[in-house]
Protein backbone atom coordinates (compact mmCIF):
# COMPACT_ATOMS: atom_id res chain seq x y z
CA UNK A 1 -80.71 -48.98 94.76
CA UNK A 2 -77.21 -49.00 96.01
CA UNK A 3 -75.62 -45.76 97.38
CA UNK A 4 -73.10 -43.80 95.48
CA UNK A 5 -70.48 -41.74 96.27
CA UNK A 6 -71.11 -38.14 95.28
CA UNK A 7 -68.46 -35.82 94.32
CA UNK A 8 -68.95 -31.96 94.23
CA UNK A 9 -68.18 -30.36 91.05
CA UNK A 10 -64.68 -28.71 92.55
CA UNK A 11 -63.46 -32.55 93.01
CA UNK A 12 -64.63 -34.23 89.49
CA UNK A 13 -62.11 -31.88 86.85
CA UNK A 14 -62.63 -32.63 82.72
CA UNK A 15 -59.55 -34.47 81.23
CA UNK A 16 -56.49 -32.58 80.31
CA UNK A 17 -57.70 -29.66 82.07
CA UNK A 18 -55.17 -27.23 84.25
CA UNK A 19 -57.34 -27.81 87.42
CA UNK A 20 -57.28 -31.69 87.28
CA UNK A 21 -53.31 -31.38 86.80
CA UNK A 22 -53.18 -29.29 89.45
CA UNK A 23 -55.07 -31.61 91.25
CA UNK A 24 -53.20 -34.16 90.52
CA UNK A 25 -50.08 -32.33 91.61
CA UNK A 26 -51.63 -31.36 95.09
CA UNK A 27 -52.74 -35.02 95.67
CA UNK A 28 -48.85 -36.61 94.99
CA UNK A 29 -48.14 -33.40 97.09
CA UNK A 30 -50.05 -34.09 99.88
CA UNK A 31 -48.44 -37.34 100.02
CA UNK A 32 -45.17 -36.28 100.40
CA UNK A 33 -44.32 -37.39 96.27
CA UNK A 34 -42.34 -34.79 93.88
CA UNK A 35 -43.91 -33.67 91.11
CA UNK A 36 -41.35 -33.40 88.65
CA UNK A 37 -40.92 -32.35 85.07
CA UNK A 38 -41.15 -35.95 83.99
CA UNK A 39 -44.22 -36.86 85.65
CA UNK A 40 -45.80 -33.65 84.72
CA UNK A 41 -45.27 -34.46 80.93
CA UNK A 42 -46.37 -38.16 81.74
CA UNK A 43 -49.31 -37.02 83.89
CA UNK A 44 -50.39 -34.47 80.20
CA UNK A 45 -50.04 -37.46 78.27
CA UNK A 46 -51.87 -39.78 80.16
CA UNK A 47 -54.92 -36.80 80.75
CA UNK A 48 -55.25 -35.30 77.10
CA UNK A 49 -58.07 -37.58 76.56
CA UNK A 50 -61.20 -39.97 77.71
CA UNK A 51 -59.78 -43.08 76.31
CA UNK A 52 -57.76 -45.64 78.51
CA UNK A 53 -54.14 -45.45 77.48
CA UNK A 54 -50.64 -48.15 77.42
CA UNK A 55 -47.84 -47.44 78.72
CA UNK A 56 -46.05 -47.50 74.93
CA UNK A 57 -48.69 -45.28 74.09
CA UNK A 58 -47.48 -42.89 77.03
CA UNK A 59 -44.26 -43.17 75.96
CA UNK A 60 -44.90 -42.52 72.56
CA UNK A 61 -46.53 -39.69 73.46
CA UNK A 62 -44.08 -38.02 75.98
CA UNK A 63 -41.00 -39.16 73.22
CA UNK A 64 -42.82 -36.73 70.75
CA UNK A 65 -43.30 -34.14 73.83
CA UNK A 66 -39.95 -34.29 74.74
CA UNK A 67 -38.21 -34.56 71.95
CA UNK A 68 -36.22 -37.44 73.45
CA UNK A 69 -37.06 -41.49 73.54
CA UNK A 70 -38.52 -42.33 76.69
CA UNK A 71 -38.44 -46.26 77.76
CA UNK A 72 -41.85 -47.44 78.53
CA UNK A 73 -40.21 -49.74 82.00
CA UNK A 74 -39.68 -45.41 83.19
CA UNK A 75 -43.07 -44.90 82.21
CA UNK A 76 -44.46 -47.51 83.90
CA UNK A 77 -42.83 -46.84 87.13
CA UNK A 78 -44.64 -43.57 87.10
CA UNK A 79 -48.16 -44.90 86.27
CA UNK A 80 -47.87 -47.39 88.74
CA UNK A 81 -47.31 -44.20 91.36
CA UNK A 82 -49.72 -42.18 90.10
CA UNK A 83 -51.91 -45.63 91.02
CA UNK A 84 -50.52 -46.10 93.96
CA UNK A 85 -51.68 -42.43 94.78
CA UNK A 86 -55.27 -42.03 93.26
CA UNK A 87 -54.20 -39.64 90.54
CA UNK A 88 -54.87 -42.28 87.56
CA UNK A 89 -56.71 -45.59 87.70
CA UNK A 90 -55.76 -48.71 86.26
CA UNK A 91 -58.15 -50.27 83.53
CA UNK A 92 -57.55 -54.08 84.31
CA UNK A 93 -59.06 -55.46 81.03
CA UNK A 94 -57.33 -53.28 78.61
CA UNK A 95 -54.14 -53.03 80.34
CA UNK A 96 -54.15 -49.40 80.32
CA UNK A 97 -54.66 -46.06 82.74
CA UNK A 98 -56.63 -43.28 83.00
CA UNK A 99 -56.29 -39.97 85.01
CA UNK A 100 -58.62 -40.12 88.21
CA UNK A 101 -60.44 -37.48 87.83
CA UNK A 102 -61.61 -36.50 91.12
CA UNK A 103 -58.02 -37.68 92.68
CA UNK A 104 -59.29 -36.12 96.36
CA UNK A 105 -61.55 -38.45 96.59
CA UNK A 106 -60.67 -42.34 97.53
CA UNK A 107 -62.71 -44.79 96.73
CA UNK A 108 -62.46 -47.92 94.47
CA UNK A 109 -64.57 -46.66 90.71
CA UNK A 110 -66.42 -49.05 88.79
CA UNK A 111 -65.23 -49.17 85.23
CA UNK A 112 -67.75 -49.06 82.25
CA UNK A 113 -65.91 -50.50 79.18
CA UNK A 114 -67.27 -50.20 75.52
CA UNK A 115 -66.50 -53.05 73.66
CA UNK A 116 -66.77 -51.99 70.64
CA UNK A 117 -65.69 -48.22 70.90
CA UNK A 118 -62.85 -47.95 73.75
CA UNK A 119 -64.77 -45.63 75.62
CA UNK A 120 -64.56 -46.06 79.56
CA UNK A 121 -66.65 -44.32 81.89
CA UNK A 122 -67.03 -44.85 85.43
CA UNK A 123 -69.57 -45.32 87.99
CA UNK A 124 -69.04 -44.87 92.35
CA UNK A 125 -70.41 -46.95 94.14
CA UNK A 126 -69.23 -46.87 97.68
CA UNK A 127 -71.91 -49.58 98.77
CA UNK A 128 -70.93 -51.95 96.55
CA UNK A 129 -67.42 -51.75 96.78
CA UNK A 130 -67.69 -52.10 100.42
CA UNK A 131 -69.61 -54.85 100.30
CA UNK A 132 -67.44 -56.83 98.17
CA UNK A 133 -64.30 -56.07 100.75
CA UNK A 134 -66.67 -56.89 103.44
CA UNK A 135 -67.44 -60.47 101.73
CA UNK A 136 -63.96 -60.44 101.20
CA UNK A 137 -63.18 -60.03 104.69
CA UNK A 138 -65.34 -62.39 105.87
CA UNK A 139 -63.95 -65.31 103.85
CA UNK A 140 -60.68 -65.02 105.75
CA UNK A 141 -59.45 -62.90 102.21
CA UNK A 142 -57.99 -59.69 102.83
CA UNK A 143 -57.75 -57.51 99.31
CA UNK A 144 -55.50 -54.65 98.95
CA UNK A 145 -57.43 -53.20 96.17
CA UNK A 146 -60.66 -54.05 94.04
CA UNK A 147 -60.66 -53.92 90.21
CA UNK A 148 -64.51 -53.47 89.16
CA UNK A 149 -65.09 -53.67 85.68
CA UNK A 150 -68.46 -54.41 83.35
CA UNK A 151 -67.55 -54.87 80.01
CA UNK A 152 -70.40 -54.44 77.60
CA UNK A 153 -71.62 -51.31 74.89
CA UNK A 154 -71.95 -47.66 75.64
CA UNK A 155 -75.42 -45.56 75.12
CA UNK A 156 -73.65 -44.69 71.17
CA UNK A 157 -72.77 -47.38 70.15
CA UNK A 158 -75.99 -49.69 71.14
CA UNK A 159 -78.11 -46.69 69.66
CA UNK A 160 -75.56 -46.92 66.35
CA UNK A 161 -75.84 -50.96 66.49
């Protein structure tokens, strides 16, 4: 059995809680990023929920916050910092984000993706995903990041099937 990566409860926070957006603050914090108004009402909109999320759908969703249209393109350039500093996760095969929720902890998650629900839930696997970089490695490939995704049913939906 492969090792995992364990997180404590004080590093894994529920979505759209205050303590994983204050996580998420301290983690853009730490690395020297402003947390402004903006991203805070980005961050919200990305967090409310368990489901991965589009960029339009972010930017519908901070337009009704707001009270003002917001282009997806400004959007985007904040989900693609909040990736590019562990506080959300990309979902490669649905071309959507999710808030990380343990954002103190780096490591590369393996993405469980319903097919037939939406639902994503996600596994750590530090063995694994250091294996694959090492393989990596060792056929002259360097990767700057891993996308791990297994795309199948979740425990509902195969029990509702």
């Amino acid at each position: 059995m492969a090792a995992t990566h364990a997180h404590s409860p004080a590093t894994h926070w529920e979505p759209g809680s205050r303590a994983l957006k204050d996580a998420a603050r301290e983690a853009l914090a730490a690395q020297g990023v402003q947390w402004t108004g903006l991203r805070e009402t980005v961050f919200d909109a990305l967090a409310e929920g368990d489901r991965p999320v589009s960029a339009y759908d972010v930017a519908d969703r901070v337009s009704a916050l707001t009270g003002r249209r917001i282009a997806a393109n400004s959007v985007y350039r904040i989900l693609d910092l909040f990736v590019a500093n562990n506080v959300a996760k990309r979902v490669e095969s649905r071309n959507a984000y999710v808030a990380n929720r343990h954002p103190t902890c780096a490591h590369d998650c393996i993405f469980l993706v319903c097919e037939a629900c939406g639902r994503i839930d996600h596994l750590d696997d530090d063995r694994l995903a250091d294996g694959m970089r090492s393989r990596a490695g060792a056929a002259g490939f360097d990767p700057s990041r891993a996308v791990l995704e297994l795309i199948g049913r979740c425990t509902a939906c195969r029990t509702t099937s």
